[in-house]
N, C-alpha and C. Protein backbone atom coordinates (compact mmCIF):
# COMPACT_ATOMS: atom_id res chain seq x y z
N UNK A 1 27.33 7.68 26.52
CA UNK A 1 27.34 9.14 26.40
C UNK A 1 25.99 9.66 26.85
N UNK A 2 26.21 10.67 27.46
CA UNK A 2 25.18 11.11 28.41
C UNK A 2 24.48 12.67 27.25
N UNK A 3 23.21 12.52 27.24
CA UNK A 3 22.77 13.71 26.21
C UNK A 3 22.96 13.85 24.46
N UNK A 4 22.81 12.38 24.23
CA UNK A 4 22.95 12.23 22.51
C UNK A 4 21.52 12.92 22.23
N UNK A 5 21.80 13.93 20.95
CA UNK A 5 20.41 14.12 20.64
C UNK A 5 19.43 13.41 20.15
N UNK A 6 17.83 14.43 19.93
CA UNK A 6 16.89 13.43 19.19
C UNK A 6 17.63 12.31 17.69
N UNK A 7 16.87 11.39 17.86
CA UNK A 7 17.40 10.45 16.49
C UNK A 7 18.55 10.01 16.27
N UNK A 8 19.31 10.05 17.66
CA UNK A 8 20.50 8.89 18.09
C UNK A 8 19.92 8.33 19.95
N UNK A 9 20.97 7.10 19.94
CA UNK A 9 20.88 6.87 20.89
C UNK A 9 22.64 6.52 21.48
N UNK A 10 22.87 6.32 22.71
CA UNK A 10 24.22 6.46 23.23
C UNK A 10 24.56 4.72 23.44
N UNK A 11 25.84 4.88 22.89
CA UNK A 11 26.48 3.36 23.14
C UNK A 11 28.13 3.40 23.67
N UNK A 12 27.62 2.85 25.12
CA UNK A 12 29.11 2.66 25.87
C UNK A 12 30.70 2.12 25.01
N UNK A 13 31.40 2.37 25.23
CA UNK A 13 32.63 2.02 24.65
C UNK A 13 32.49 0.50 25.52
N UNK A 14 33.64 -0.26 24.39
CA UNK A 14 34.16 -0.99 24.86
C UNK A 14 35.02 -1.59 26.46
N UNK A 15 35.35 -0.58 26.79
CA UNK A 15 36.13 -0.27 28.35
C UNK A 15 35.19 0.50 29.41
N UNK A 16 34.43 0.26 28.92
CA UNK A 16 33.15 1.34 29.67
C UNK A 16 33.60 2.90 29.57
N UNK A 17 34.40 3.38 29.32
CA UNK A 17 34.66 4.69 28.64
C UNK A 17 33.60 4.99 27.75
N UNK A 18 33.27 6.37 27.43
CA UNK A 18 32.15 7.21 26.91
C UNK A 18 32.50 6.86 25.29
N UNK A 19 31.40 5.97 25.04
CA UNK A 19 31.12 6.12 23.73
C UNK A 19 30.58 6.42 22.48
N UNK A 20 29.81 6.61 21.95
CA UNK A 20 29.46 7.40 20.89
C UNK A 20 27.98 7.28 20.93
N UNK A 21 27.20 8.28 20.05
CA UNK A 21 26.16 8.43 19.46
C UNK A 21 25.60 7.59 18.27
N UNK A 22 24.68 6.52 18.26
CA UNK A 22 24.34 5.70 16.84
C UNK A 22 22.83 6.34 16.42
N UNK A 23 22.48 6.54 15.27
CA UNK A 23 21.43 6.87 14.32
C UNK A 23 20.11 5.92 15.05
N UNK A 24 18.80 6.15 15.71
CA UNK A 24 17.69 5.57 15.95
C UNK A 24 17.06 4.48 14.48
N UNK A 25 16.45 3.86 14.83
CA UNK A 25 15.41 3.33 13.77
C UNK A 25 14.65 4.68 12.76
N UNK A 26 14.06 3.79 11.16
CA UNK A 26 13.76 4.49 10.52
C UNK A 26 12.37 5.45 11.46
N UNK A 27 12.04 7.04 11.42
CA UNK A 27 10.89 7.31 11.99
C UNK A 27 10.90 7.48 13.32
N UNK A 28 11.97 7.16 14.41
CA UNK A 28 11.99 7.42 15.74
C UNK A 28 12.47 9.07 16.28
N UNK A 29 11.88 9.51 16.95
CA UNK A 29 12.41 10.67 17.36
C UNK A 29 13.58 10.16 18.30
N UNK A 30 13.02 9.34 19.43
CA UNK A 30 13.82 9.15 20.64
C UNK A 30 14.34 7.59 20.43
N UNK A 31 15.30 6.91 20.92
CA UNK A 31 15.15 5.54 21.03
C UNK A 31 16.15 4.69 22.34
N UNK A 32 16.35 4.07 22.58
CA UNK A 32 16.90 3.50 23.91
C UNK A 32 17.71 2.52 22.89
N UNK A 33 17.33 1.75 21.75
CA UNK A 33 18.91 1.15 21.01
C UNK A 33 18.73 1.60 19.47
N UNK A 34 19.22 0.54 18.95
CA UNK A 34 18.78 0.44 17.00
C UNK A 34 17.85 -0.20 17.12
N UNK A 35 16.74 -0.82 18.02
CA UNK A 35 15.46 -1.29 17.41
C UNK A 35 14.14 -1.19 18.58
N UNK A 36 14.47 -0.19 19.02
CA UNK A 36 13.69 0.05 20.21
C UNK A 36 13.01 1.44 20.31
N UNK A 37 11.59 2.23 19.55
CA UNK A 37 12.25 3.55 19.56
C UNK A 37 10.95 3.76 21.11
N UNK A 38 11.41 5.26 21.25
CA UNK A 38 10.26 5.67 22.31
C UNK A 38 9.54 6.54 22.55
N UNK A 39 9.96 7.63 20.82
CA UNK A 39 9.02 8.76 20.68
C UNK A 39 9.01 8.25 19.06
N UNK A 40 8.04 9.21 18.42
CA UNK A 40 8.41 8.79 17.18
C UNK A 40 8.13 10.35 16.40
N UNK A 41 8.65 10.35 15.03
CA UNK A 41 8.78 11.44 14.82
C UNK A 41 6.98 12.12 14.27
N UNK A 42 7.00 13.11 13.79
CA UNK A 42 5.57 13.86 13.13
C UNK A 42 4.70 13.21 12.31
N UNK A 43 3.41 12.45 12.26
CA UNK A 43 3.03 11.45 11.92
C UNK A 43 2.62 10.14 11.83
N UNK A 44 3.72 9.79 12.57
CA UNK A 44 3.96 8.12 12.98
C UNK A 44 3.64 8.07 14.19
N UNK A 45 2.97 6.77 14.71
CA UNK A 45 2.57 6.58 16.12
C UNK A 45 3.73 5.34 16.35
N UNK A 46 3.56 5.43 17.96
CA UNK A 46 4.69 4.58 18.47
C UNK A 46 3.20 3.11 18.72
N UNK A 47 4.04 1.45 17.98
CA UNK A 47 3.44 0.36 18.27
C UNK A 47 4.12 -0.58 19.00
N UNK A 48 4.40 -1.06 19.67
CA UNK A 48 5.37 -1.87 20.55
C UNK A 48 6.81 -1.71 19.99
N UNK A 49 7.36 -0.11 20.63
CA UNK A 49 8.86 -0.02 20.28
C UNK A 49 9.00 0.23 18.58
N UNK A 50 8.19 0.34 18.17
CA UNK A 50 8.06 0.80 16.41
C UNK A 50 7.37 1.77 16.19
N UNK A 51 8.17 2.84 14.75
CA UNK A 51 7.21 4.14 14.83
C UNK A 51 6.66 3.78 13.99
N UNK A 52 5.61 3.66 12.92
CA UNK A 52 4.85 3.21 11.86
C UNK A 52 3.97 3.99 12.01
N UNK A 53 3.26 4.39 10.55
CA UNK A 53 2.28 5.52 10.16
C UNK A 53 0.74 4.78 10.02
N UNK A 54 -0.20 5.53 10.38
CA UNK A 54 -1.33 4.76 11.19
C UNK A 54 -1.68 4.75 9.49
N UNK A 55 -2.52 3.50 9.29
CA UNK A 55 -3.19 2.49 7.78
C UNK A 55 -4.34 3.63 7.49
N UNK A 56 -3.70 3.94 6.04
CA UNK A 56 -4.81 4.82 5.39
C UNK A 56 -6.14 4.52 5.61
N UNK A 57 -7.06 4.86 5.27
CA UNK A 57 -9.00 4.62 5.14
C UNK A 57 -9.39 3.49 4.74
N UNK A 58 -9.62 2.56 4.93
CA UNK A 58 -10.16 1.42 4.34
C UNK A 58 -9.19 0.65 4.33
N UNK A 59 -7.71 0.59 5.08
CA UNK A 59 -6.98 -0.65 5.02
C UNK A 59 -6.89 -1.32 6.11
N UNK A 60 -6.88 -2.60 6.23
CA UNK A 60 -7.07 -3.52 7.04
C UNK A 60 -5.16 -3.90 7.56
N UNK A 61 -4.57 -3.64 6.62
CA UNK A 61 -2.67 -3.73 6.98
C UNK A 61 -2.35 -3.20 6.07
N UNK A 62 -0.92 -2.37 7.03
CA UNK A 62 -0.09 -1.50 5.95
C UNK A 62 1.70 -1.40 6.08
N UNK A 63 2.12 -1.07 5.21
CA UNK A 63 3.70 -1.40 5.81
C UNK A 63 3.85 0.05 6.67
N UNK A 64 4.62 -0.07 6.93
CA UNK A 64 5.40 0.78 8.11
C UNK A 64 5.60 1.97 7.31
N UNK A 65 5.56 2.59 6.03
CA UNK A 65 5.17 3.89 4.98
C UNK A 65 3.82 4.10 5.32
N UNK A 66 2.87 3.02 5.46
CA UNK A 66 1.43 3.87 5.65
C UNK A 66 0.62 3.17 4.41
N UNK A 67 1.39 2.12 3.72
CA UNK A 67 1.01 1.55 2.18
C UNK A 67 0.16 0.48 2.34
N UNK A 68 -1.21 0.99 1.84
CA UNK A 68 -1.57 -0.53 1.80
C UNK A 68 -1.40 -1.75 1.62
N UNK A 69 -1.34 -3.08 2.16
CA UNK A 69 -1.28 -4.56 1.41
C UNK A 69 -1.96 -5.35 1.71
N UNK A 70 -2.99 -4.71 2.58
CA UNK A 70 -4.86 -5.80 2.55
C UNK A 70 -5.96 -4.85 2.97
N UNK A 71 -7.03 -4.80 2.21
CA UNK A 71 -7.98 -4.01 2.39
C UNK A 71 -8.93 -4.53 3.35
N UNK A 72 -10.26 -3.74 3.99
CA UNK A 72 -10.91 -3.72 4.81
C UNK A 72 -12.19 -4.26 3.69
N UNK A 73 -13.29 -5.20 4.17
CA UNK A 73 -14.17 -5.58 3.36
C UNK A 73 -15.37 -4.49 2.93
N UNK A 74 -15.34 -4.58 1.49
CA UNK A 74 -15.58 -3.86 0.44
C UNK A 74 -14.68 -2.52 0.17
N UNK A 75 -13.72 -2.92 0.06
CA UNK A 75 -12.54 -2.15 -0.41
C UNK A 75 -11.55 -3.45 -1.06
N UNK A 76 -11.36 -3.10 -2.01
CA UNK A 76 -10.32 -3.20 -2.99
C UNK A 76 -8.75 -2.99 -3.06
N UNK A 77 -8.06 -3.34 -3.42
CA UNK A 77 -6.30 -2.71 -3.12
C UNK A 77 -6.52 -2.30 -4.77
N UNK A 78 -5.47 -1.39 -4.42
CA UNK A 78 -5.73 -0.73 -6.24
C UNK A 78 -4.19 -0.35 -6.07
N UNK A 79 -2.78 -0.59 -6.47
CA UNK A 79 -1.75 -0.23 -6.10
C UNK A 79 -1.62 -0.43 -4.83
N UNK A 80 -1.25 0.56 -4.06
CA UNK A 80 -1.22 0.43 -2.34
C UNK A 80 -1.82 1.34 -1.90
N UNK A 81 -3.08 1.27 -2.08
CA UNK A 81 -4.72 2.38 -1.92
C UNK A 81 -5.19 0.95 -1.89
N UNK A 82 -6.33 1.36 -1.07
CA UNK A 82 -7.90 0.61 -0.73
C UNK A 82 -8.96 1.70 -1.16
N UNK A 83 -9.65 1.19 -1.97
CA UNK A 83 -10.20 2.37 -2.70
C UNK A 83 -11.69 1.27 -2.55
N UNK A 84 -12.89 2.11 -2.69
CA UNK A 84 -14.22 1.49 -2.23
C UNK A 84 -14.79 0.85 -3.67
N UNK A 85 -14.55 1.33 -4.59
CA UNK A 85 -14.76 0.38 -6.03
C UNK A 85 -13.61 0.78 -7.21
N UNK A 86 -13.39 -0.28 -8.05
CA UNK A 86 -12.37 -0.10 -8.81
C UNK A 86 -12.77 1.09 -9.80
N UNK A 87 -12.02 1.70 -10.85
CA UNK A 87 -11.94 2.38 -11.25
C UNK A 87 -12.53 1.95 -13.16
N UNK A 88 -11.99 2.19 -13.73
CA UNK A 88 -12.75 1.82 -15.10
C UNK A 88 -11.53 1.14 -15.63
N UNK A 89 -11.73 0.37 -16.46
CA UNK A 89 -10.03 -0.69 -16.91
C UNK A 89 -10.05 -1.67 -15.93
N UNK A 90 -11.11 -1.26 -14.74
CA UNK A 90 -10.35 -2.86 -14.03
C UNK A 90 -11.66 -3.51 -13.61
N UNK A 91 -11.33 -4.75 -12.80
CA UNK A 91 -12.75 -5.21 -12.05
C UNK A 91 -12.06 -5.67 -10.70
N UNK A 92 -13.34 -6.16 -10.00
CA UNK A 92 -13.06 -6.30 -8.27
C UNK A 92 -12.67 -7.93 -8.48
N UNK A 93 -11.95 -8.60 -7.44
CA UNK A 93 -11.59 -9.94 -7.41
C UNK A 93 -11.87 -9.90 -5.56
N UNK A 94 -13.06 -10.52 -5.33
CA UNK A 94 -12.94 -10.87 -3.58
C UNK A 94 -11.16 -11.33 -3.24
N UNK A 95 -11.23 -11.54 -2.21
CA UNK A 95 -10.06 -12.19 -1.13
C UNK A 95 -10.59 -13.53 -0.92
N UNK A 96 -9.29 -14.01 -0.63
CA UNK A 96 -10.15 -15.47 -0.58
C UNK A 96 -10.56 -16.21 0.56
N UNK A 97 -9.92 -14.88 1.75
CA UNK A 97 -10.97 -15.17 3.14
C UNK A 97 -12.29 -14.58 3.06
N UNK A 98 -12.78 -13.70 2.40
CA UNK A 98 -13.70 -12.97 2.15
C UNK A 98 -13.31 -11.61 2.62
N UNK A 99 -12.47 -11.06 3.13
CA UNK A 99 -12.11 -9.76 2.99
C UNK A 99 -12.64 -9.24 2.20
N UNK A 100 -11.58 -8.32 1.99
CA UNK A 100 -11.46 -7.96 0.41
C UNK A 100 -10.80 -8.37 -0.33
N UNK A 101 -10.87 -7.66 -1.80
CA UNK A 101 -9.72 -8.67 -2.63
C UNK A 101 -9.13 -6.96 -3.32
N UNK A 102 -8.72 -7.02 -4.51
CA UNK A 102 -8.38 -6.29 -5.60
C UNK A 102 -8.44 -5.81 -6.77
N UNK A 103 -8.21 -4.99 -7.32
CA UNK A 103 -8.75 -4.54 -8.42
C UNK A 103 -7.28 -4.44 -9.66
N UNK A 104 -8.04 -5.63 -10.68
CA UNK A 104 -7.28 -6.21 -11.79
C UNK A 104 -7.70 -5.80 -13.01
N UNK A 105 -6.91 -5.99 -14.18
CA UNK A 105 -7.11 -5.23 -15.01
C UNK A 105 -8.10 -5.70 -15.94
N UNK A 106 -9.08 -5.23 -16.70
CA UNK A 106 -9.53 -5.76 -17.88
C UNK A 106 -8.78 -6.45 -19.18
N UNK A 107 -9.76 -6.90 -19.76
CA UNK A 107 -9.17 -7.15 -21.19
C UNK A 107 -8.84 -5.94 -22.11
N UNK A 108 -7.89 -5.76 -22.91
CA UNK A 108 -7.41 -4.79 -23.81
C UNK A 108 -9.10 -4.21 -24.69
N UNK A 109 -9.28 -3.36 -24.89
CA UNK A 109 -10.30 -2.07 -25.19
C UNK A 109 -11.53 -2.45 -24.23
N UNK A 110 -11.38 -3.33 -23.51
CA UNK A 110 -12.89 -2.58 -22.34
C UNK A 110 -12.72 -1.50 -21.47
N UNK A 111 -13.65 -1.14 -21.78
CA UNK A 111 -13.29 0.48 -20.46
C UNK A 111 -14.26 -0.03 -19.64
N UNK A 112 -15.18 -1.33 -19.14
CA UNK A 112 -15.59 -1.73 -18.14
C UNK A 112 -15.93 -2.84 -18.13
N UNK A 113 -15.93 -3.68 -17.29
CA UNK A 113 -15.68 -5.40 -16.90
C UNK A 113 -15.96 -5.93 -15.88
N UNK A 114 -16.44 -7.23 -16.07
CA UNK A 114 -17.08 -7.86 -14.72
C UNK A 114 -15.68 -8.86 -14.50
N UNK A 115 -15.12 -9.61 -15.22
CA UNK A 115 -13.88 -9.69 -14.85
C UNK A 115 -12.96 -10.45 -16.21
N UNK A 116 -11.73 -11.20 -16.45
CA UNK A 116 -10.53 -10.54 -16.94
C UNK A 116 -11.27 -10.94 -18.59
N UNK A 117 -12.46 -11.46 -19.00
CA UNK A 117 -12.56 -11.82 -20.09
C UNK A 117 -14.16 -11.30 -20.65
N UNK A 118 -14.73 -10.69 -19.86
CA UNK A 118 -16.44 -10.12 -20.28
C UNK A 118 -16.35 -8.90 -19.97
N UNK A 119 -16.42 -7.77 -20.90
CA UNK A 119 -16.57 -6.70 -20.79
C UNK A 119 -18.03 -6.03 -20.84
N UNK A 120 -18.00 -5.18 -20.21
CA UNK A 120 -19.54 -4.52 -20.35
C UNK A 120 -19.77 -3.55 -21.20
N UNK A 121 -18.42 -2.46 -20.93
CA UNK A 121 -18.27 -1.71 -22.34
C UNK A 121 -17.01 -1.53 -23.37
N UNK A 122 -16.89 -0.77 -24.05
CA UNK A 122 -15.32 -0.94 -24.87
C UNK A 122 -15.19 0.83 -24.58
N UNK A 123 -13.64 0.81 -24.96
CA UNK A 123 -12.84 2.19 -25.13
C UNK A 123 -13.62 2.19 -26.20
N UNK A 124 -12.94 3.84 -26.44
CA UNK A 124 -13.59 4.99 -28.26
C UNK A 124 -13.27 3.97 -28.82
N UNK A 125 -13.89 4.04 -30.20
CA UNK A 125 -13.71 3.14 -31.24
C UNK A 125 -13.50 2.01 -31.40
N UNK A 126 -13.72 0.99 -30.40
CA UNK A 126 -14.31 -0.37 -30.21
C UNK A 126 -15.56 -0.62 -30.48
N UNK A 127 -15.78 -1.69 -30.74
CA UNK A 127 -17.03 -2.17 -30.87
C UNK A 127 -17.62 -3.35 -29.89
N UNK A 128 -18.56 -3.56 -29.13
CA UNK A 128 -19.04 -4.27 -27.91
C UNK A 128 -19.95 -5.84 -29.21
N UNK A 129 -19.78 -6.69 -28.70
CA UNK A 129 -20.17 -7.72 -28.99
C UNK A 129 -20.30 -9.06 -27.91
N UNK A 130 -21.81 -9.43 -27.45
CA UNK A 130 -21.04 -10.60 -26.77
C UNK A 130 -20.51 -10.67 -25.65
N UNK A 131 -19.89 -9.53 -24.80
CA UNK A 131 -19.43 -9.47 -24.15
C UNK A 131 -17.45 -9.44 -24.22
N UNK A 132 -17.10 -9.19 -25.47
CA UNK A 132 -16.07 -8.38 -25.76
C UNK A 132 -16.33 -7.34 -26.94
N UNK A 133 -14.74 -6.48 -26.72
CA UNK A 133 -14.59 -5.40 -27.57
C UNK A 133 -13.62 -5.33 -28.52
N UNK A 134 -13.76 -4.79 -29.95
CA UNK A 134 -12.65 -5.35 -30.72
C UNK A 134 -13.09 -3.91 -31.81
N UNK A 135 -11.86 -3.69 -32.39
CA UNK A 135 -12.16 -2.74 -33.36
C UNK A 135 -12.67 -3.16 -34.50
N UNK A 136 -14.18 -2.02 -35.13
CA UNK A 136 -14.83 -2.60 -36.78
C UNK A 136 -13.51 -3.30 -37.37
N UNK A 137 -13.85 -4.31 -38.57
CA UNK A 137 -13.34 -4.68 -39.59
C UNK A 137 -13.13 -3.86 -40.32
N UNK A 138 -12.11 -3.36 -41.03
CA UNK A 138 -12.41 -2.55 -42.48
C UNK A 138 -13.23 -3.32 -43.64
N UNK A 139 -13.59 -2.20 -44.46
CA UNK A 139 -14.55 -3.01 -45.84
C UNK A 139 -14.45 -3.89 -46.14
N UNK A 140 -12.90 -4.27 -46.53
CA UNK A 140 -12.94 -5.23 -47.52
C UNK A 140 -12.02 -6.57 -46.63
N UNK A 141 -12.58 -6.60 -45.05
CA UNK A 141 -12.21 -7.83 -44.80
C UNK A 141 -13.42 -8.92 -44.52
């Protein structure tokens, strides 16, 4: 079929008779089959026949959403963000090429940590000891 619009592409009939219009890949404006596109829609850049959304700030790879799943060195993955230092609740873990690595959680009441078992400080009403945090005893324990 001759003139399928944007975000189909045309597929001959069986008998070579005029056949129908099929749906492009996810993100293609234009495409020549189902896995080939050749424009892509608002956002997404075209990468060999794929529309995919160019890797947020600091990511080194991202899925085809734009989501992080390896950061650029000294960046962190924090969810699917590359974020330049972790946030409080968590600590940094390198990569084990030396990339980067990620940001994991603390131990239960540190609100800051060097990593999953030494805290530096505790949430409200913890108490810091040692390098963990634990709530006072009452009186009479």
């Amino acid at each position: 079929i001759a003139g399928c619009p944007d975000g189909t592409y045309a597929v001959s009939g069986s008998d070579g008779a005029a056949g129908e219009c099929r749906p492009c890949p996810p993100l293609c404006k234009t495409c020549v089959n189902a896995s080939t596109c050749t424009s892509c829609e608002k956002g997404a850049h075209l990468k060999s026949g794929t529309c995919v959304f160019p890797c947020p700030k600091g990511c080194l790879s991202c899925t085809s959403e734009g989501k992080c799943i390896r950061c650029k060195e000294k960046y962190h993955l924090h969810g699917d963000t590359c974020i330049a230092g972790c946030p409080d609740g968590t600590y940094a873990v390198s990569g084990s090429d030396g990339a980067a690595g990620e940001c994991r959680p603390c131990s239960p009441l540190c609100r800051t940590c060097v990593n999953a078992s030494t805290c530096t400080s505790c949430e409200e009403g913890a108490r810091f000891k040692s390098g963990t945090c634990a709530f006072p005893c009452p009186k009479d324990c």
